[in-house]
Protein backbone atom coordinates (compact mmCIF):
# COMPACT_ATOMS: atom_id res chain seq x y z
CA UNK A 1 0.00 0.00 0.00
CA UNK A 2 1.86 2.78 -0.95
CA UNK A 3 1.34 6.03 0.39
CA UNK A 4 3.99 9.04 1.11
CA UNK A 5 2.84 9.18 5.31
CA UNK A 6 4.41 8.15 8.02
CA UNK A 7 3.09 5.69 10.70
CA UNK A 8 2.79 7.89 13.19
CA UNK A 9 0.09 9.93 11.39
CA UNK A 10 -1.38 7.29 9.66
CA UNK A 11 -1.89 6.22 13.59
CA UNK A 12 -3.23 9.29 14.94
CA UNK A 13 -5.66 10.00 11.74
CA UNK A 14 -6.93 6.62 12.58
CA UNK A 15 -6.79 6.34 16.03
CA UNK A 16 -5.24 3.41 16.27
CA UNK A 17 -1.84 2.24 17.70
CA UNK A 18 1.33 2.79 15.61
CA UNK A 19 1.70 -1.06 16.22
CA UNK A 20 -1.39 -1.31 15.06
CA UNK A 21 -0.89 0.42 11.50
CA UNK A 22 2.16 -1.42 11.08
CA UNK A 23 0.68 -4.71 11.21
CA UNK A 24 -1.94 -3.58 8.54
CA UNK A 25 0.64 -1.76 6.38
CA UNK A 26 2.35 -5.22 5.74
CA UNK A 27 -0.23 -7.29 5.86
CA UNK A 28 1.31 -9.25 9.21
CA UNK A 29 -2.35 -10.10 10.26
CA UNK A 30 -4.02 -10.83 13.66
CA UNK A 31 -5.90 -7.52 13.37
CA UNK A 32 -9.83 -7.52 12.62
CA UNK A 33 -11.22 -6.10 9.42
CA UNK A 34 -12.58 -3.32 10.43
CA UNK A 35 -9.78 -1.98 11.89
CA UNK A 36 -7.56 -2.67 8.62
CA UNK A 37 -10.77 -0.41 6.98
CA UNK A 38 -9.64 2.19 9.43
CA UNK A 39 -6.10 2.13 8.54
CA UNK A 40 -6.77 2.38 5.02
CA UNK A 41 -9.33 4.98 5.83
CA UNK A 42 -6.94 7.08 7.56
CA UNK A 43 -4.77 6.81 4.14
CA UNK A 44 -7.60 8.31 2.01
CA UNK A 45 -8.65 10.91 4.57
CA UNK A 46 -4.61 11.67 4.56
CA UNK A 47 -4.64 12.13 0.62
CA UNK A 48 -7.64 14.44 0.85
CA UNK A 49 -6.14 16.30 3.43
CA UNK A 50 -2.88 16.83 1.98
CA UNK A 51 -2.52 20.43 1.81
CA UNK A 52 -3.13 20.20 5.65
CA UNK A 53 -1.09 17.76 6.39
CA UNK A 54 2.15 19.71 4.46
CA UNK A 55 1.80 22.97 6.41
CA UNK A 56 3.56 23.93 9.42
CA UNK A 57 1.48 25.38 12.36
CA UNK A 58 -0.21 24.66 15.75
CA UNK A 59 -2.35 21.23 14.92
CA UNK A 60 -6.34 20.64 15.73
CA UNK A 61 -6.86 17.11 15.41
CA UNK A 62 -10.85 17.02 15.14
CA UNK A 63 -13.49 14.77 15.10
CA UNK A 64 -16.78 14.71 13.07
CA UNK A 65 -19.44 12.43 14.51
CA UNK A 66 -23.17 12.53 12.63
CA UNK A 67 -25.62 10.04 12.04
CA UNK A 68 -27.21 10.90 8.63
CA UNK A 69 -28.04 10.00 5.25
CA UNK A 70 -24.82 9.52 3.18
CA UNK A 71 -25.63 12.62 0.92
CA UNK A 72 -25.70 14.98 3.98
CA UNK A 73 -22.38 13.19 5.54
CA UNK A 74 -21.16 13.94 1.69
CA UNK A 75 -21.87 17.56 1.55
CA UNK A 76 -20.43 17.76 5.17
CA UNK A 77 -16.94 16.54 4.39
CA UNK A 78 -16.58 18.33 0.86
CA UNK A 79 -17.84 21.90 2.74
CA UNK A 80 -15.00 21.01 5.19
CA UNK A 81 -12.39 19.77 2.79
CA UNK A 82 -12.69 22.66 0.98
CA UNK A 83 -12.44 25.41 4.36
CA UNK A 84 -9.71 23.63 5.78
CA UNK A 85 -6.88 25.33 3.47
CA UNK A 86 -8.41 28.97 4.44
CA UNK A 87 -7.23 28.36 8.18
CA UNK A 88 -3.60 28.46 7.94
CA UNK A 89 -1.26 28.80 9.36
CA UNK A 90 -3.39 26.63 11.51
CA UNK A 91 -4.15 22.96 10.41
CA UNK A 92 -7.03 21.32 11.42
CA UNK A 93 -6.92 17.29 10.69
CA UNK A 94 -10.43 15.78 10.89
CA UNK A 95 -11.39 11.94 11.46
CA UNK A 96 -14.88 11.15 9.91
CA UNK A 97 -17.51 8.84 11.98
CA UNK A 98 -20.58 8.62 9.85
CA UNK A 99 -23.61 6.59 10.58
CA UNK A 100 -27.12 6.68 8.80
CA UNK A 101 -29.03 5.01 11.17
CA UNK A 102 -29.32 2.79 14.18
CA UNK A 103 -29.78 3.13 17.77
CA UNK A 104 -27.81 5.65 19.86
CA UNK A 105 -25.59 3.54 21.57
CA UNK A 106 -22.87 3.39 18.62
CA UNK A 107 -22.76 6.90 18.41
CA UNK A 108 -22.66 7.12 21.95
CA UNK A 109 -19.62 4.24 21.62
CA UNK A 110 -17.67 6.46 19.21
CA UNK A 111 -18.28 9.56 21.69
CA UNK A 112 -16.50 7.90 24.61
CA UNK A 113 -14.15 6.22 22.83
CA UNK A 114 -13.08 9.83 21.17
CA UNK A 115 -13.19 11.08 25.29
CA UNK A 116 -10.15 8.10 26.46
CA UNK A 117 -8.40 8.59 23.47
CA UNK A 118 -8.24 12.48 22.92
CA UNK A 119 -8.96 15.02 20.33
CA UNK A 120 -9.17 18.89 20.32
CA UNK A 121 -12.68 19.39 18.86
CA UNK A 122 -15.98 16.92 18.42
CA UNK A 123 -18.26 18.29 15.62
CA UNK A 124 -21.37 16.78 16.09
CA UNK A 125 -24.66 16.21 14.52
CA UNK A 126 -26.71 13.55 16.52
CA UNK A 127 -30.01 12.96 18.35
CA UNK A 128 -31.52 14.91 21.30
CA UNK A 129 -31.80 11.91 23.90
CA UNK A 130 -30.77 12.24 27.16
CA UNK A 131 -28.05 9.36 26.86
CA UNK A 132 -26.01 11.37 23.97
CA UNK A 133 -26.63 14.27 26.46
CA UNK A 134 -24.28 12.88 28.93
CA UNK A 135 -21.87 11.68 26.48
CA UNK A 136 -21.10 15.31 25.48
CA UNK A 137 -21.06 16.09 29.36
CA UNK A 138 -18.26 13.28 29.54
CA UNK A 139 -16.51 15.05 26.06
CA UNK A 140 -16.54 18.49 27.78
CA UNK A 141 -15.46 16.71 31.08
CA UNK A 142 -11.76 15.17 29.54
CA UNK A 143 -11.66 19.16 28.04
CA UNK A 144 -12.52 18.29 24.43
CA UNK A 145 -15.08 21.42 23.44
CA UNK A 146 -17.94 19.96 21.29
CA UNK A 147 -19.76 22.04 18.52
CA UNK A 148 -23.60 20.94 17.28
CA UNK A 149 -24.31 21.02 13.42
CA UNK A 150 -27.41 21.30 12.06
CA UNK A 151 -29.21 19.93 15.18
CA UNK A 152 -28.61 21.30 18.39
CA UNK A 153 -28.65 19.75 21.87
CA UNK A 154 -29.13 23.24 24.09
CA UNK A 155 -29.45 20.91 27.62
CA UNK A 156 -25.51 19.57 26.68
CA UNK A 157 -22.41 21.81 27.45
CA UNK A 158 -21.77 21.60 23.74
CA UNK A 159 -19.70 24.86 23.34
CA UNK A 160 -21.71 25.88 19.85
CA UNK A 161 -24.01 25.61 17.84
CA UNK A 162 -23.34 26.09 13.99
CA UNK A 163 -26.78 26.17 11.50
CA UNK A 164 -29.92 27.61 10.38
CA UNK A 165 -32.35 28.77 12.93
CA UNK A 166 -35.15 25.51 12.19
CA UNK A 167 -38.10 27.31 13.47
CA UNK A 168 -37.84 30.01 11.19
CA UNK A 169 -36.60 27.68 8.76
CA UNK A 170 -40.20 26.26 9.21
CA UNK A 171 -42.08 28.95 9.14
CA UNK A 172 -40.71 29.69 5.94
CA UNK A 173 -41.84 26.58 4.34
CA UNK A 174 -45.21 26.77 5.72
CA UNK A 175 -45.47 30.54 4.10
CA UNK A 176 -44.44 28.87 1.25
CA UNK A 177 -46.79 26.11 1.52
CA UNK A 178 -49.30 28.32 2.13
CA UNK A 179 -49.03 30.85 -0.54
CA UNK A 180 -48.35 27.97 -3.21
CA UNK A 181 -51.30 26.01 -2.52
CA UNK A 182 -53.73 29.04 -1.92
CA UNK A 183 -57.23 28.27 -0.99
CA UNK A 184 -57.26 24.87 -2.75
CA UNK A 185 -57.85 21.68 -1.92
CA UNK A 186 -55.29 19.14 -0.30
CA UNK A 187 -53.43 17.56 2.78
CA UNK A 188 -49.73 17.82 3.20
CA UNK A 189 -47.36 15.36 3.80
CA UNK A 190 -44.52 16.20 6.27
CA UNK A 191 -42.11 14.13 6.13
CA UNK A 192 -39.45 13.89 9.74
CA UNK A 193 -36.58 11.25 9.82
CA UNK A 194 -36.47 10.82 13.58
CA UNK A 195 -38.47 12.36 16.32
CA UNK A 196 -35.44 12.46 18.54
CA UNK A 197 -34.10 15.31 16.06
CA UNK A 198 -34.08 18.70 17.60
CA UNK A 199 -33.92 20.54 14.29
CA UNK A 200 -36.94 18.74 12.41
CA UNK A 201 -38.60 19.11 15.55
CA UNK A 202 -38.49 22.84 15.39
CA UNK A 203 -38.73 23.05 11.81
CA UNK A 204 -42.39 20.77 12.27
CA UNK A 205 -43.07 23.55 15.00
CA UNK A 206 -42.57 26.38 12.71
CA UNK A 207 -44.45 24.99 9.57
CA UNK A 208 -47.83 23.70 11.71
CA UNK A 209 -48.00 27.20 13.52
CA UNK A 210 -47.38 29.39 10.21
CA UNK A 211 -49.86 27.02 8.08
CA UNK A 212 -52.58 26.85 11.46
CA UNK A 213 -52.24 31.01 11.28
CA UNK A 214 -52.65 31.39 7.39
CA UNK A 215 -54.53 28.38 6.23
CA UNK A 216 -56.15 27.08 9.58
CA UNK A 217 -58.23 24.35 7.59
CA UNK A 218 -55.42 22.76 5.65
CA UNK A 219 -54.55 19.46 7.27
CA UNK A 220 -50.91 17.70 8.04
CA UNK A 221 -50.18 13.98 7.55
CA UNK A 222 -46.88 12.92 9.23
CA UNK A 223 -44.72 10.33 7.89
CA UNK A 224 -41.82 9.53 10.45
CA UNK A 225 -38.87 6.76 11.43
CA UNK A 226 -37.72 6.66 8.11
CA UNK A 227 -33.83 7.98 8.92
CA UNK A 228 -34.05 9.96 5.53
CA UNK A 229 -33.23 6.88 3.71
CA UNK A 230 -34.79 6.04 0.58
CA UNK A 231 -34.96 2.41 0.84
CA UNK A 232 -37.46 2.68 4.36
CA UNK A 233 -39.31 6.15 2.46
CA UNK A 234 -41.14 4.79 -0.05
CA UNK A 235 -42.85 2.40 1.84
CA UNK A 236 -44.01 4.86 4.84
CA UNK A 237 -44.81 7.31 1.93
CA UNK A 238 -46.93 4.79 -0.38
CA UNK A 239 -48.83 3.28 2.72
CA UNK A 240 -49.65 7.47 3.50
CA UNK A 241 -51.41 8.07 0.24
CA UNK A 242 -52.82 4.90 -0.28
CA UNK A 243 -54.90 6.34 2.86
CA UNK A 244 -55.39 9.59 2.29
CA UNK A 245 -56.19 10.09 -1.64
CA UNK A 246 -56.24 13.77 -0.93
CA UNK A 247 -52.38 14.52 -0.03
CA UNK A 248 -51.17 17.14 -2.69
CA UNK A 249 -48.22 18.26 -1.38
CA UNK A 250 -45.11 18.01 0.72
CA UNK A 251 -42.50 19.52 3.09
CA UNK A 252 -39.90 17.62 3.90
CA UNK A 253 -37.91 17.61 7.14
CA UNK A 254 -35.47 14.45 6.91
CA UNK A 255 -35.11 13.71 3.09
CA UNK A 256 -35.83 10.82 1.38
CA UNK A 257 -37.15 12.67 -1.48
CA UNK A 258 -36.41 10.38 -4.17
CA UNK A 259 -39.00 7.86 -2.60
CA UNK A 260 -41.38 10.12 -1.87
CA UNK A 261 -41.47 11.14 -5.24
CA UNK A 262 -41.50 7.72 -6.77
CA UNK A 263 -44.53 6.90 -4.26
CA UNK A 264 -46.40 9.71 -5.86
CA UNK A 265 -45.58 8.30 -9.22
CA UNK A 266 -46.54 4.67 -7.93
CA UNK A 267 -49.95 5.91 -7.67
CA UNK A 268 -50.51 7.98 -10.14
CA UNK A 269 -50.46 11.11 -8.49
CA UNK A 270 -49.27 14.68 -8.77
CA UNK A 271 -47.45 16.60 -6.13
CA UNK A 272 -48.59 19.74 -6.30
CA UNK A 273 -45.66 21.63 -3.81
CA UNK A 274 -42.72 20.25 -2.80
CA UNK A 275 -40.75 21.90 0.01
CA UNK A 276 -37.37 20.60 1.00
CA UNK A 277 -33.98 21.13 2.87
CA UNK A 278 -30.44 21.00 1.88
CA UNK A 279 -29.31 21.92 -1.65
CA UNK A 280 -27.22 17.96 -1.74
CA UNK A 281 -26.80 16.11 -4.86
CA UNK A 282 -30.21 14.27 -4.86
CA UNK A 283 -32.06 17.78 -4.30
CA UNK A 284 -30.29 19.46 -6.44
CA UNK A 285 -31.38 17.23 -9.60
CA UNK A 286 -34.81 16.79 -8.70
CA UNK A 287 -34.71 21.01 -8.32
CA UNK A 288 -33.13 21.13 -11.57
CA UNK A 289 -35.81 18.50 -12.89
CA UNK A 290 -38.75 20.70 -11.83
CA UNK A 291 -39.64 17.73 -9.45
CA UNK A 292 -38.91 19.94 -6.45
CA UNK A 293 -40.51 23.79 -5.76
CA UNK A 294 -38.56 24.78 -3.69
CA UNK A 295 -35.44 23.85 -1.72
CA UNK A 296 -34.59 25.59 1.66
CA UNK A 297 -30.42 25.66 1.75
CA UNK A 298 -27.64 27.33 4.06
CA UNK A 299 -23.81 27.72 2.97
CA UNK A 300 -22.60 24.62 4.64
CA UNK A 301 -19.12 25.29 3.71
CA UNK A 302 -19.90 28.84 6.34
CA UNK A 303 -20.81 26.42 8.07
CA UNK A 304 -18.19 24.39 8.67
CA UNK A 305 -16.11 27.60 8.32
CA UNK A 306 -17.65 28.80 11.96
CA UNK A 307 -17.44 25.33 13.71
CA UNK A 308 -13.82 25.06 12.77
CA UNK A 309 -12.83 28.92 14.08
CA UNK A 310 -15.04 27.30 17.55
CA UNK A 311 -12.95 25.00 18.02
CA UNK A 312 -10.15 26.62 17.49
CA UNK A 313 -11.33 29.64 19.89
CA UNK A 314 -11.40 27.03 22.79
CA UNK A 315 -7.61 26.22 22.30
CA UNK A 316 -6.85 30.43 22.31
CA UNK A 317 -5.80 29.89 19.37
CA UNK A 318 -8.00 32.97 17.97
CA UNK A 319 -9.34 36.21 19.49
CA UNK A 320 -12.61 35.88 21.26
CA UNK A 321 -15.20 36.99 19.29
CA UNK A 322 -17.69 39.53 21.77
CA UNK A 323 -20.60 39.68 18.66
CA UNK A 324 -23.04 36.13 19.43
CA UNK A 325 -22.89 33.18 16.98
CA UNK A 326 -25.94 34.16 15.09
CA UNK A 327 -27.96 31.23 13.25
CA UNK A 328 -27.06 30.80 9.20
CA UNK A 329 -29.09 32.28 6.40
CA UNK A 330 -31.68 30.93 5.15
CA UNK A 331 -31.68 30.49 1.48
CA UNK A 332 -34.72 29.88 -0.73
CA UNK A 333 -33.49 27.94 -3.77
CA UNK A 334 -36.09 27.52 -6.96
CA UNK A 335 -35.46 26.18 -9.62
CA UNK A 336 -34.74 29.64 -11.13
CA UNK A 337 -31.97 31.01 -8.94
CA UNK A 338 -29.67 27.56 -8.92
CA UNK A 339 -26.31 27.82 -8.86
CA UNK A 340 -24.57 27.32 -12.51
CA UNK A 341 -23.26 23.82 -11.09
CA UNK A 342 -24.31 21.63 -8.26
CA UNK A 343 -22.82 22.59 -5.14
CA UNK A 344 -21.71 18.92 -4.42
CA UNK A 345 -21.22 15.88 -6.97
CA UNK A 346 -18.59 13.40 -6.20
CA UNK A 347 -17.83 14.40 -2.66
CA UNK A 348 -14.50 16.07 -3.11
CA UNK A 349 -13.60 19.51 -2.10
CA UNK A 350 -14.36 21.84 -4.22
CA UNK A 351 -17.51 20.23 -5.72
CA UNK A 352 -24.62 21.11 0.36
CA UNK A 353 -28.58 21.07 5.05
C-alpha cells in the first residue's frame, strides 16, 4: 500500500496504535477487518487532506461524529475539505464517523471512545436523547469542546451551535406552503426522519404554527422513522397516500425525497408543492428537474467555516469573538436562482442542510 505518510500519522488519523498500523501496512495479520478499513481509511482521509497535512502550524486534530443519510455526511466533508486550506497557518486534521441510522448507543460508543483517546474538537450532529446528552457532558469533562451542526442539543455543554435557525426555517416553508397552494384543496405530507431530532422538531413547529395562522383548515399527515433513507421512504410514503387520496403536497424535514417522489408516481399522483432542505446532490437534480418547488439551503461550507474557528477559539488559538454566533441564512433555492453547477457531486472539495 503505498502512500507518502508516516506511521505515526497514519496512527493518529486513525486512532489506532502505531503497532497497530504497522501490522496492517504489511499485511502481518491478527488484526480484525474493520480496523484494517480504518487504517486504510486514515490513508484516504490523509490524501484528501494533503494540503493540511504539508503545512507547518499549531495542529487541531478534530473529530466529526453525525448520524445521517450519506448525501448529507457527503456535503459535510466536501464543505469542510474545501475550508480547511483557508485556516492556515493553523491545520485542522479531521477523522470522519458517519452513521445513517441505528440506535444511539454506537454513536454514543464512538463519543466515549473519542473522550479516552483524545482530540481537540468533536463536531457533532446527533439525536436529542438524554443518553447522547451525557456523552457530550463526559466530552466536555476530559476538556474536548464539542460544537452541534445542524441539530442542536441546548441541555448539553456543547460549546456551539453552527446552522440555520429551524423554526424560522419552518415557518418559511409553511409561508411557502401556504401561498403555493392558496385556498385549494389538499393535505400535506410532512415528512421527519427521527423524532429524537431537535432541528426537524423545530422546523415541524414552525411549519404547523405558520400554516394553522394562514390556512387554519389545511390538514398535516406525518410520515416519520424513516432515517431519511430512501430504501425505508417509499414504503411509509406509499402506505400514507394509499390512505389519504387527498395529499397534494409536501414539506420535507429528513429527506428521502427520491421515494417520496417515486410513491407519488406509484400511484398515479401529482405533487402539487414540494418543500425541501439541503441543496445535496439528490435535491439538487430533482430542483433542476422541476420535481422539487422549492429547496430551503444554508452555505454549509460557512458552516463548517464557523465550527472550525469554535474550536479553534477554545484552544486560544483565535481572538474571542464579543458579537453572538448568530444562526445561518436561510436560502430559498427555486429552480430559477440555482447555482450554474451543483454545489456537491462526487464528494471532493471543491464540488450542500
Amino acid at each position: 500500500m503505498g502512500h507518502p505518510y508516516a506511521i505515526r500519522e497514519i496512527a493518529r488519523q486513525a486512532g489506532l496504535s502505531e503497532a497497530t498500523v504497522d501490522r496492517v501496512l504489511n499485511g502481518r495479520g491478527g488484526v480484525r477487518e474493520s480496523t484494517a478499513r480504518s487504517v486504510h481509511q486514515a490513508v484516504t482521509d490523509l490524501d484528501r487532506q494533503r494540503t493540511q497535512v504539508r503545512l507547518t502550524g499549531r495542529t487541531f486534530m478534530t473529530d466529526i461524529v453525525m448520524q445521517t443519510p450519506e448525501r448529507f455526511s457527503t456535503a459535510v466533508r466536501t464543505a469542510l475539505e474545501a475550508e480547511l486550506p483557508s485556516l492556515s497557518p493553523a491545520v485542522l486534521r479531521c477523522r470522519f464517523h458517519f452513521r445513517e441510522s441505528g440506535a444511539p448507543d454506537e454513536l454514543i460508543a464512538t463519543l466515549d471512545r473519542i473522550a479516552r483517546r483524545g482530540s481537540q474538537g468533536v463536531i457533532l450532529k446527533a439525536p436529542d436523547v438524554p443518553e447522547v446528552t451525557a456523552a457530550v457532558g463526559r466530552l466536555v469533562g476530559a476538556g474536548i469542546p464539542v460544537v452541534t451542526l445542524v441539530t442542536d442539543l441546548p441541555a448539553s455543554g456543547r460549546l456551539a451551535y453552527v446552522g440555520i435557525d429551524n423554526r424560522a426555517a419552518g415557518a418559511t416553508a409553511g409561508y411557502l406552503m401556504g401561498q403555493w397552494l392558496g385556498e385549494g384543496p389538499g393535505h400535506v405530507l410532512t415528512t421527519i426522519s427521527r423524532g429524537f431530532y431537535r432541528g426537524e422538531e423545530e422546523r415541524e413547529m414552525g411549519f404547523r404554527a405558520t400554516l394553522r395562522t394562514l390556512r387554519p383548515a389545511r390538514r398535516l399527515v406525518e410520515v416519520t422513522d424513516s432515517d431519511g433513507l430512501d430504501a425505508t421512504q417509499y414504503d411509509l410514503v406509499l402506505a400514507a397516500l394509499r390512505q389519504d387520496p387527498d395529499i397534494r403536497a409536501v414539506y420535507s424535514m429528513g429527506g428521502g425525497n427520491n421515494a417520496t417522489l417515486d410513491a407519488f408516481d406509484a400511484v398515479g399522483r401529482e405533487c402539487a408543492v414540494f418543500v425541501a432542505h439541503d441543496l445535496d446532490h439528490d435535491n439538487a437534480r430533482l430542483l433542476r428537474a422541476g420535481r422539487l418547488s422549492a429547496v430551503l439551503h444554508h452555505d454549509l461550507r460557512q458552516d463548517m467555516r464557523t465550527a472550525c474557528q469554535a474550536v479553534m477559539r477554545a484552544h486560544d488559538a483565535l481572538p474571542v469573538d464579543p458579537a453572538p454566533l448568530l444562526p445561518s441564512a436561510i436560502q430559498v433555492v427555486t429552480p430559477y436562482n440555482m447555482p450554474p453547477e451543483p454545489p456537491l457531486t462526487d464528494g471532493r472539495a471543491g464540488a450542500q442542510g
